[in-house]
N, C-alpha and C. Protein backbone atom coordinates (compact mmCIF):
# COMPACT_ATOMS: atom_id res chain seq x y z
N UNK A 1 39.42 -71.19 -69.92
CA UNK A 1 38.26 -71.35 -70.77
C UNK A 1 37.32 -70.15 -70.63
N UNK A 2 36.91 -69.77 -68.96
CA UNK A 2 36.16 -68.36 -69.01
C UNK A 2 36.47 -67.39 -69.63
N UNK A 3 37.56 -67.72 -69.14
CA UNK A 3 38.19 -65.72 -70.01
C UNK A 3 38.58 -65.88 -71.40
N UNK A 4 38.96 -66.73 -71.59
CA UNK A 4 38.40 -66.88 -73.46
C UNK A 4 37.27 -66.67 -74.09
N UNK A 5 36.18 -66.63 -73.33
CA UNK A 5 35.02 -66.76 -74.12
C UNK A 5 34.84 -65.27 -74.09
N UNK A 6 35.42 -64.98 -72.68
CA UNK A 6 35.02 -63.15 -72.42
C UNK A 6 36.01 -62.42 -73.36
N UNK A 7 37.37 -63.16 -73.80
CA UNK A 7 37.95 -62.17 -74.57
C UNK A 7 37.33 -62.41 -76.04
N UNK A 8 36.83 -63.05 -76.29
CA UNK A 8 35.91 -63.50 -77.90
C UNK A 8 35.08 -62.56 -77.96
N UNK A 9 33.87 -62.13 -77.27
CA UNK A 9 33.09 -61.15 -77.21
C UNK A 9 33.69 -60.00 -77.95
N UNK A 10 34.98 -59.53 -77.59
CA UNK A 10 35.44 -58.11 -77.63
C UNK A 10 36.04 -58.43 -78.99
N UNK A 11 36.17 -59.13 -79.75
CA UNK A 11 36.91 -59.19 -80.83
C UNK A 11 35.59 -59.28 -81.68
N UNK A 12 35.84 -58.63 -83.15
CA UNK A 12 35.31 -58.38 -84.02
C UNK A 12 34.14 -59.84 -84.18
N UNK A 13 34.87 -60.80 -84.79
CA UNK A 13 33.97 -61.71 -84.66
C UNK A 13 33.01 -62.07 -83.42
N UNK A 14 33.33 -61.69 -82.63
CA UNK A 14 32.60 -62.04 -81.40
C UNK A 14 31.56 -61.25 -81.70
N UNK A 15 31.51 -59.88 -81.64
CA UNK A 15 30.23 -59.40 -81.96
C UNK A 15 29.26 -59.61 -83.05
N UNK A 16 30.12 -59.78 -84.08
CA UNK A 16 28.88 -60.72 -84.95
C UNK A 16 28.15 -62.21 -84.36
N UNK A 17 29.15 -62.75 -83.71
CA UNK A 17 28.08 -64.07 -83.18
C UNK A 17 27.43 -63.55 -81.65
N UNK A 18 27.96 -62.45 -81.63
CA UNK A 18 26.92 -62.11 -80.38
C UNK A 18 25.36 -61.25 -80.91
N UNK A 19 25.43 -61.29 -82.30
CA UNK A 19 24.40 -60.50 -82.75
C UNK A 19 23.48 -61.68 -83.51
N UNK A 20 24.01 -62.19 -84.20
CA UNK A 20 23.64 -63.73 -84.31
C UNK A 20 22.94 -64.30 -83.03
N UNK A 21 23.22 -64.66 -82.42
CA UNK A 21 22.62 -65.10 -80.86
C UNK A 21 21.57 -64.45 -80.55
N UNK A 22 21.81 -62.99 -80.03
CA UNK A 22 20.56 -62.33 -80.00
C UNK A 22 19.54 -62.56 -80.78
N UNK A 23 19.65 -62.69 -82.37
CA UNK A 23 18.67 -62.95 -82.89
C UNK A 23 18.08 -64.41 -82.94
N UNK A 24 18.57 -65.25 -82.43
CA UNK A 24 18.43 -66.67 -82.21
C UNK A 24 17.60 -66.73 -80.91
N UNK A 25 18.25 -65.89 -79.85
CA UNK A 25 16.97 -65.88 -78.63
C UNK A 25 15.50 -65.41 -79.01
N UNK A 26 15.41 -63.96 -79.81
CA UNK A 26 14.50 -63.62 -79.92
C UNK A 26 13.42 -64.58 -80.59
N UNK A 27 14.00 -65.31 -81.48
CA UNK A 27 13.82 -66.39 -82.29
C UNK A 27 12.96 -67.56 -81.67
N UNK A 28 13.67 -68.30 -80.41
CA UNK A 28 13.09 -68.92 -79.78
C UNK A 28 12.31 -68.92 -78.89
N UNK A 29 12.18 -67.14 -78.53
CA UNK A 29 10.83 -66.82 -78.25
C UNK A 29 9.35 -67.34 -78.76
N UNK A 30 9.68 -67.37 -80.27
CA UNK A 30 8.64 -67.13 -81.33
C UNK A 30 8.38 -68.36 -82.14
N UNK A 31 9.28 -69.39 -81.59
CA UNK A 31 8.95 -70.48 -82.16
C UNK A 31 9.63 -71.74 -81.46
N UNK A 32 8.83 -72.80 -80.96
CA UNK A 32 9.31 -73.99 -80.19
C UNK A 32 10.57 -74.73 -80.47
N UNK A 33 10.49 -75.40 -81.54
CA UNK A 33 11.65 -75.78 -81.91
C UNK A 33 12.80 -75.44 -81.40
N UNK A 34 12.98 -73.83 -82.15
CA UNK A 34 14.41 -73.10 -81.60
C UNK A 34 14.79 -72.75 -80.42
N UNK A 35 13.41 -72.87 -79.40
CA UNK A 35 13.78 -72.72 -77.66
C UNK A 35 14.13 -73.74 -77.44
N UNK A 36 13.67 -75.25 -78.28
CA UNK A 36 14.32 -76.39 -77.64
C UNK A 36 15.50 -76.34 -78.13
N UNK A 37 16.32 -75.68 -78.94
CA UNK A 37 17.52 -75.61 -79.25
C UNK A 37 18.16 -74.88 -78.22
N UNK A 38 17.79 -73.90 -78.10
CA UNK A 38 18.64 -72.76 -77.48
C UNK A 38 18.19 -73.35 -75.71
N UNK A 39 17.63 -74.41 -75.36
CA UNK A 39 17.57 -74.84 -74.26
C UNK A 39 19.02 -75.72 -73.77
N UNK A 40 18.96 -76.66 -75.17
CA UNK A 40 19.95 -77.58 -75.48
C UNK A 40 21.14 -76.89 -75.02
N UNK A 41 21.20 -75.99 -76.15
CA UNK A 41 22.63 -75.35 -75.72
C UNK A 41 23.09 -75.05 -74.56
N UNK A 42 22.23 -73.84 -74.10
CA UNK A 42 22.28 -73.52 -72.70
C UNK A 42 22.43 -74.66 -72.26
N UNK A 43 22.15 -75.93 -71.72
CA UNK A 43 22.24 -76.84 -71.08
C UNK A 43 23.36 -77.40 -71.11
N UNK A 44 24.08 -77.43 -72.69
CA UNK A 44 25.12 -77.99 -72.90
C UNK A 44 26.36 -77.13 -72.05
N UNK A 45 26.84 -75.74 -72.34
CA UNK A 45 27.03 -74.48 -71.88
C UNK A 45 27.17 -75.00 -70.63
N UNK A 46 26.26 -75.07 -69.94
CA UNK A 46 26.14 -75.10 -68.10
C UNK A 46 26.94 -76.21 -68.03
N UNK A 47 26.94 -77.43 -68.23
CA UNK A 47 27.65 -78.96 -68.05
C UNK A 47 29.31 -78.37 -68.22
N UNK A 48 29.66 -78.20 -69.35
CA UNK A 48 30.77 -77.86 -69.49
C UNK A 48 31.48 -76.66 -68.66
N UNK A 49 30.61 -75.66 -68.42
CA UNK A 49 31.11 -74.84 -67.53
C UNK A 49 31.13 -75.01 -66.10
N UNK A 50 30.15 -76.02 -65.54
CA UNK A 50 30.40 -76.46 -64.18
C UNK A 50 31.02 -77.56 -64.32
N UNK A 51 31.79 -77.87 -65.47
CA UNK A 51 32.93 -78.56 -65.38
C UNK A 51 34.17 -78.50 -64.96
N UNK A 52 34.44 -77.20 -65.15
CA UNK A 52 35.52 -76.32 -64.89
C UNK A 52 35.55 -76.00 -64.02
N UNK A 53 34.41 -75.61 -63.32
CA UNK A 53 34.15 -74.60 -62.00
C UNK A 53 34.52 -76.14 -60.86
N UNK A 54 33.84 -77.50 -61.44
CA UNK A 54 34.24 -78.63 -60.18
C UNK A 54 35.55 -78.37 -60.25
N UNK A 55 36.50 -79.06 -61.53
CA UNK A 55 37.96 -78.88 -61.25
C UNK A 55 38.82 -77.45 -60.13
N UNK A 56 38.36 -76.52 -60.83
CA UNK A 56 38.82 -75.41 -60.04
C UNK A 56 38.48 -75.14 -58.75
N UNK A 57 37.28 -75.26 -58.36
CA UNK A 57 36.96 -75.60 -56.59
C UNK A 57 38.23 -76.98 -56.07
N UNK A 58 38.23 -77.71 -56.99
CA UNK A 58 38.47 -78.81 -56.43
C UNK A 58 40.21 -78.76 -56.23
N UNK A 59 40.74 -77.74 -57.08
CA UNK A 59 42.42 -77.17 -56.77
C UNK A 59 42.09 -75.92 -56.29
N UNK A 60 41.30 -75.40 -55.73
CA UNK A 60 41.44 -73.52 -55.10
C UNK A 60 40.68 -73.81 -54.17
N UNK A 61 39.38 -74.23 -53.99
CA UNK A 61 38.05 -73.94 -52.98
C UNK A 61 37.96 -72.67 -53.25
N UNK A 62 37.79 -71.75 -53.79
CA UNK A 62 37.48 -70.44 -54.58
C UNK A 62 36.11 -69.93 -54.58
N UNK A 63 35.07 -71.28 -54.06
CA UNK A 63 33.30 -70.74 -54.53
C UNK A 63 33.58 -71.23 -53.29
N UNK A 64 32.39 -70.59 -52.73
CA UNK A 64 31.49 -70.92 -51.39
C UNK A 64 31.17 -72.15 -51.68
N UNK A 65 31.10 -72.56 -50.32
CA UNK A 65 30.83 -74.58 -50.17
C UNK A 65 29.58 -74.96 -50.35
N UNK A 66 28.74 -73.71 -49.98
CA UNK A 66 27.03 -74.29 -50.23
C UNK A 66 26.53 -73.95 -51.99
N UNK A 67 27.54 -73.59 -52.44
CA UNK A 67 27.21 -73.09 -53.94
C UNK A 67 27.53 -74.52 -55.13
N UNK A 68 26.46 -74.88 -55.46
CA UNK A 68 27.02 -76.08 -56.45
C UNK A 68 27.04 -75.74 -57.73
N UNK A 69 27.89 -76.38 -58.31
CA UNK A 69 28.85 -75.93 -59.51
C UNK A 69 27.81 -75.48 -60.92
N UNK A 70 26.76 -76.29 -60.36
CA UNK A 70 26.00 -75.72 -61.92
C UNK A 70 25.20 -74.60 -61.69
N UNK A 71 24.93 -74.48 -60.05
CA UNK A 71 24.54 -72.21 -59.77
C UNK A 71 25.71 -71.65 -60.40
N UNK A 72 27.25 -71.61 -60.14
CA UNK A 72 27.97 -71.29 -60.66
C UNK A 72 28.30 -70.97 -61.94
N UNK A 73 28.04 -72.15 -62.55
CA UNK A 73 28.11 -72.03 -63.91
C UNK A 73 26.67 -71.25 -64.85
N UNK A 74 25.58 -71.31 -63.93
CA UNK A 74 24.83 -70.80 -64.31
C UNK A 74 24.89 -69.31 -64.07
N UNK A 75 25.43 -68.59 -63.03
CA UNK A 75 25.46 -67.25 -63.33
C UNK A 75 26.75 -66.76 -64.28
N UNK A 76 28.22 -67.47 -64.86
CA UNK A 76 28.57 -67.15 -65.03
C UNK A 76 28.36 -67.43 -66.57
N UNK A 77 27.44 -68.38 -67.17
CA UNK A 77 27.16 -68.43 -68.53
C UNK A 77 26.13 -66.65 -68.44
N UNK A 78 25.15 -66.43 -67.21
CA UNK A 78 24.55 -65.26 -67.71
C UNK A 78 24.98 -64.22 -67.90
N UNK A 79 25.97 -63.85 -67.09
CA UNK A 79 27.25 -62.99 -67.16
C UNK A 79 27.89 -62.65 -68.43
N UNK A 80 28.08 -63.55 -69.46
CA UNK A 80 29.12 -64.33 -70.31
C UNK A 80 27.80 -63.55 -71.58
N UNK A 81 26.18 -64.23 -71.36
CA UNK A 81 25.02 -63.65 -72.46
C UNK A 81 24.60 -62.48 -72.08
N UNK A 82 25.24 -61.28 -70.99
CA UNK A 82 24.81 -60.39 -70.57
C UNK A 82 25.56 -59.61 -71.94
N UNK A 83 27.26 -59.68 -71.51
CA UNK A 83 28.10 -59.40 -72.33
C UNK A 83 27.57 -59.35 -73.75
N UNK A 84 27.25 -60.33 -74.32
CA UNK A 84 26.55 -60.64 -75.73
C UNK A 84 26.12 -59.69 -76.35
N UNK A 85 25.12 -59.47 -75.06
CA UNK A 85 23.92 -58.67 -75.43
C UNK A 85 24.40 -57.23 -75.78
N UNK A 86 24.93 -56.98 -75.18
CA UNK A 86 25.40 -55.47 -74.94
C UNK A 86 26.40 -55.25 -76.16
N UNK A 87 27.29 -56.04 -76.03
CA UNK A 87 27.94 -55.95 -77.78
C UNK A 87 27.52 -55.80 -78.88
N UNK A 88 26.24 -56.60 -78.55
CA UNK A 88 24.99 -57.21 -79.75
C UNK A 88 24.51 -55.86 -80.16
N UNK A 89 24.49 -55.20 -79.19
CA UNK A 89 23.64 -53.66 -79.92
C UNK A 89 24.34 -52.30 -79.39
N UNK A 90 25.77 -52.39 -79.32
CA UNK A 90 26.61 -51.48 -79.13
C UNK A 90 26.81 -50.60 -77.95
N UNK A 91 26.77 -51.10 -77.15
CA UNK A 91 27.13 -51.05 -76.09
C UNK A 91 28.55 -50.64 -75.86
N UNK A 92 29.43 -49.51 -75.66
CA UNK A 92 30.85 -49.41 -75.54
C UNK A 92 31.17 -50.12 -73.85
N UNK A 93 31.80 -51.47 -74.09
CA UNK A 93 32.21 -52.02 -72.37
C UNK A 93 33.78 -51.77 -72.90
N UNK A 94 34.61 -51.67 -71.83
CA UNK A 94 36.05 -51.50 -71.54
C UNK A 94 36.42 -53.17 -71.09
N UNK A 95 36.72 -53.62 -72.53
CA UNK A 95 37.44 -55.12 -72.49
C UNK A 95 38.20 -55.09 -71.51
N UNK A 96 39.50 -54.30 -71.41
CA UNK A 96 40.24 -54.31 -70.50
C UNK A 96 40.23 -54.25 -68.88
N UNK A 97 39.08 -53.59 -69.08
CA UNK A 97 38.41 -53.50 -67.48
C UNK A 97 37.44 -55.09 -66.85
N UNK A 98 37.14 -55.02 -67.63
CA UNK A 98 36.14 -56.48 -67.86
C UNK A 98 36.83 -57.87 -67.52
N UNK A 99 38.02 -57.87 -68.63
CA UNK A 99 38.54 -58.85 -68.49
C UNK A 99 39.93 -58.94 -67.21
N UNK A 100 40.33 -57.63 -66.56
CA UNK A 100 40.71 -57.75 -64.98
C UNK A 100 40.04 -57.97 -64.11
N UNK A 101 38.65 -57.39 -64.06
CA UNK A 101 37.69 -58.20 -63.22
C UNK A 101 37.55 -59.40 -62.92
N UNK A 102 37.65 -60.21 -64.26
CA UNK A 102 36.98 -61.70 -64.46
C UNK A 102 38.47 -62.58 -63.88
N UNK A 103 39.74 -61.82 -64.62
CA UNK A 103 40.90 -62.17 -63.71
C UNK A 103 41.02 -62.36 -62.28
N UNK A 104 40.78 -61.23 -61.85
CA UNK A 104 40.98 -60.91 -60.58
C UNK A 104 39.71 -61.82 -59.68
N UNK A 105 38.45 -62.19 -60.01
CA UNK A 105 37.98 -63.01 -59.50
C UNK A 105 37.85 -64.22 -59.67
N UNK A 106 38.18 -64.47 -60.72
CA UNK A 106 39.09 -66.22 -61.40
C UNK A 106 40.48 -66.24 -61.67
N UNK A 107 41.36 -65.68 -60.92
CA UNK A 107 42.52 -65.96 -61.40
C UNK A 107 43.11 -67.06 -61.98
N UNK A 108 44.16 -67.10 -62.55
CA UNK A 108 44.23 -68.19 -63.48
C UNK A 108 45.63 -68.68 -61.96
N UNK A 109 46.00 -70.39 -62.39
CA UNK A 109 46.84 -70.69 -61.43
C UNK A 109 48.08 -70.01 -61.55
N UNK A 110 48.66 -69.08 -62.92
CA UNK A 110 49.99 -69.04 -63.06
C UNK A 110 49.67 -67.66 -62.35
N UNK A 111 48.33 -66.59 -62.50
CA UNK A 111 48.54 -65.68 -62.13
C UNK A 111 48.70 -65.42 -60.03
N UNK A 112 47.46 -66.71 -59.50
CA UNK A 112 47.82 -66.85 -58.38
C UNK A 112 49.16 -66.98 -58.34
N UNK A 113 50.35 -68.08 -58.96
CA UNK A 113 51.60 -68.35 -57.85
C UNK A 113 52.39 -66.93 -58.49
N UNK A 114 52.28 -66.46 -59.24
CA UNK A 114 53.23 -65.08 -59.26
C UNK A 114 52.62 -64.12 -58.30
N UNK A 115 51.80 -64.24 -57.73
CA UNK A 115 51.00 -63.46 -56.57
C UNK A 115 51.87 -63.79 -55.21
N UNK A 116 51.67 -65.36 -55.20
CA UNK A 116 52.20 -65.61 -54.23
C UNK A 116 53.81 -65.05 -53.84
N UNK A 117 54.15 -65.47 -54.80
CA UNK A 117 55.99 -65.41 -54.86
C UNK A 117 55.85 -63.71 -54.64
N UNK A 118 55.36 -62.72 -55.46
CA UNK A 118 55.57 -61.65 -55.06
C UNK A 118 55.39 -61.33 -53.49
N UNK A 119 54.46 -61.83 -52.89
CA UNK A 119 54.44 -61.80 -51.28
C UNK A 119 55.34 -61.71 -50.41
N UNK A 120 55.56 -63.08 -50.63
CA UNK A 120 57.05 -64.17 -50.49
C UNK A 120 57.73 -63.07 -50.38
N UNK A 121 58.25 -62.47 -51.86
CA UNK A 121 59.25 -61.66 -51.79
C UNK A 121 59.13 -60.48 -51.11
N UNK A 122 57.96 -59.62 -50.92
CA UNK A 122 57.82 -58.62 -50.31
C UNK A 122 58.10 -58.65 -49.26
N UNK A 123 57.70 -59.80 -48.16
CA UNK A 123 58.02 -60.50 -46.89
C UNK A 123 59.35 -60.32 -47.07
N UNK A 124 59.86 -61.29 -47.98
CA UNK A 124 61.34 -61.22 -47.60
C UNK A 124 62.08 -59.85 -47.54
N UNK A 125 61.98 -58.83 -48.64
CA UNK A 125 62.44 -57.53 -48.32
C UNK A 125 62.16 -56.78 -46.88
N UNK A 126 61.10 -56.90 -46.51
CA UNK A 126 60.64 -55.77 -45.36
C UNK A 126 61.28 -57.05 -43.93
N UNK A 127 61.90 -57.87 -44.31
CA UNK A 127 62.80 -58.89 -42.87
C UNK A 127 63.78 -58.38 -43.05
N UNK A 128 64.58 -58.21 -44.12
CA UNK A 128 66.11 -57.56 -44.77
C UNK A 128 66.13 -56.38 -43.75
N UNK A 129 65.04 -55.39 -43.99
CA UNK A 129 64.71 -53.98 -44.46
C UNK A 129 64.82 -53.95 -42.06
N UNK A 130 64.16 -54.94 -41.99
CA UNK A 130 63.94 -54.55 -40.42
C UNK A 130 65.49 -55.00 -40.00
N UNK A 131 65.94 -55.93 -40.32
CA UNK A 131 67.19 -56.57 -39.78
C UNK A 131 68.32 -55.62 -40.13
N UNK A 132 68.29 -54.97 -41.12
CA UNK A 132 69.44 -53.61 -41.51
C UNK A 132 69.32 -52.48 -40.80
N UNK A 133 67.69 -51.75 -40.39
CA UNK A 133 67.55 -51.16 -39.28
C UNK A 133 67.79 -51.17 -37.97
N UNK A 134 67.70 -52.33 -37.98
CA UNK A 134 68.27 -52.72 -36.13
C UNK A 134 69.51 -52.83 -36.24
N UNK A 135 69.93 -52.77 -37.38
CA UNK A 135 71.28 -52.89 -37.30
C UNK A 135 72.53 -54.32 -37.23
N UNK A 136 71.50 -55.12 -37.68
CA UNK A 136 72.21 -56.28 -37.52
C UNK A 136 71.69 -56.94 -38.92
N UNK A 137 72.64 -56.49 -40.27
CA UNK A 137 72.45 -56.97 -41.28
C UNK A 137 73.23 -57.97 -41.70
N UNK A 138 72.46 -58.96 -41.58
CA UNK A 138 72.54 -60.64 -41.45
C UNK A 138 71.75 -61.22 -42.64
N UNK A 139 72.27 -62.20 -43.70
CA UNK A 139 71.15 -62.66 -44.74
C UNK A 139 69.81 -63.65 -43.96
């Protein structure tokens, strides 16, 4: 779900609703109503995203234990409107860079167990690799 939203940004449409938005914050600067909207949302935003973040602590432990899920979700929705912003008024970010980051510190589960198994396997080569050196090449 995170990294969907981060790969939306970088796509054409994304920057139009990231320019849209911007003008919706500025918006609710300037008039009550629309901050109670754009409160809403945000609020809504956070629930759903420390939704994800419980499940995923709750199969990884991945966040620090004193960190509760809606700090979490709250820096990573700002993270997520930082992005926005910067699209919003042309900003050149390197999607590709961006979105290995967000990988690499949320990995997804399929990308952890191919992590793992590559280990696994590396382990297993460099046991081969010592056992053929000593000279006693044995499976």
């Amino acid at each position: 779900m995170l990294l969907s939203w981060a790969e939306r940004v970088f796509s054409d449409e994304g920057v139009h609703v990231a320019r849209i938005n911007v003008n919706l914050w500025a918006e609710a600067l300037r008039d009550r109503a629309v901050a109670g909207l754009a409160q809403q949302s945000l609020a809504n935003a956070t629930r759903a995203v420390a939704d994800v973040v419980t499940r995923e602590v709750g199969r990884r432990l991945r966040v620090l234990p004193r960190s509760s899920a809606r700090d979490v979700a709250s820096v990573l929705i700002a993270i997520h409107l930082g992005m926005e912003v910067q699209r919003a008024v042309g900003v050149k970010l390197d999607a590709k860079g961006i979105l290995r980051v967000l990988d690499e510190l949320f990995p997804s589960e399929a990308a952890e167990s191919q992590a793992r198994a590559a280990r696994k396997s590396s382990k297993a080569r460099a046991t081969v690799k010592r056992r053929v050196t000593r000279g006693k090449a044995r499976p």
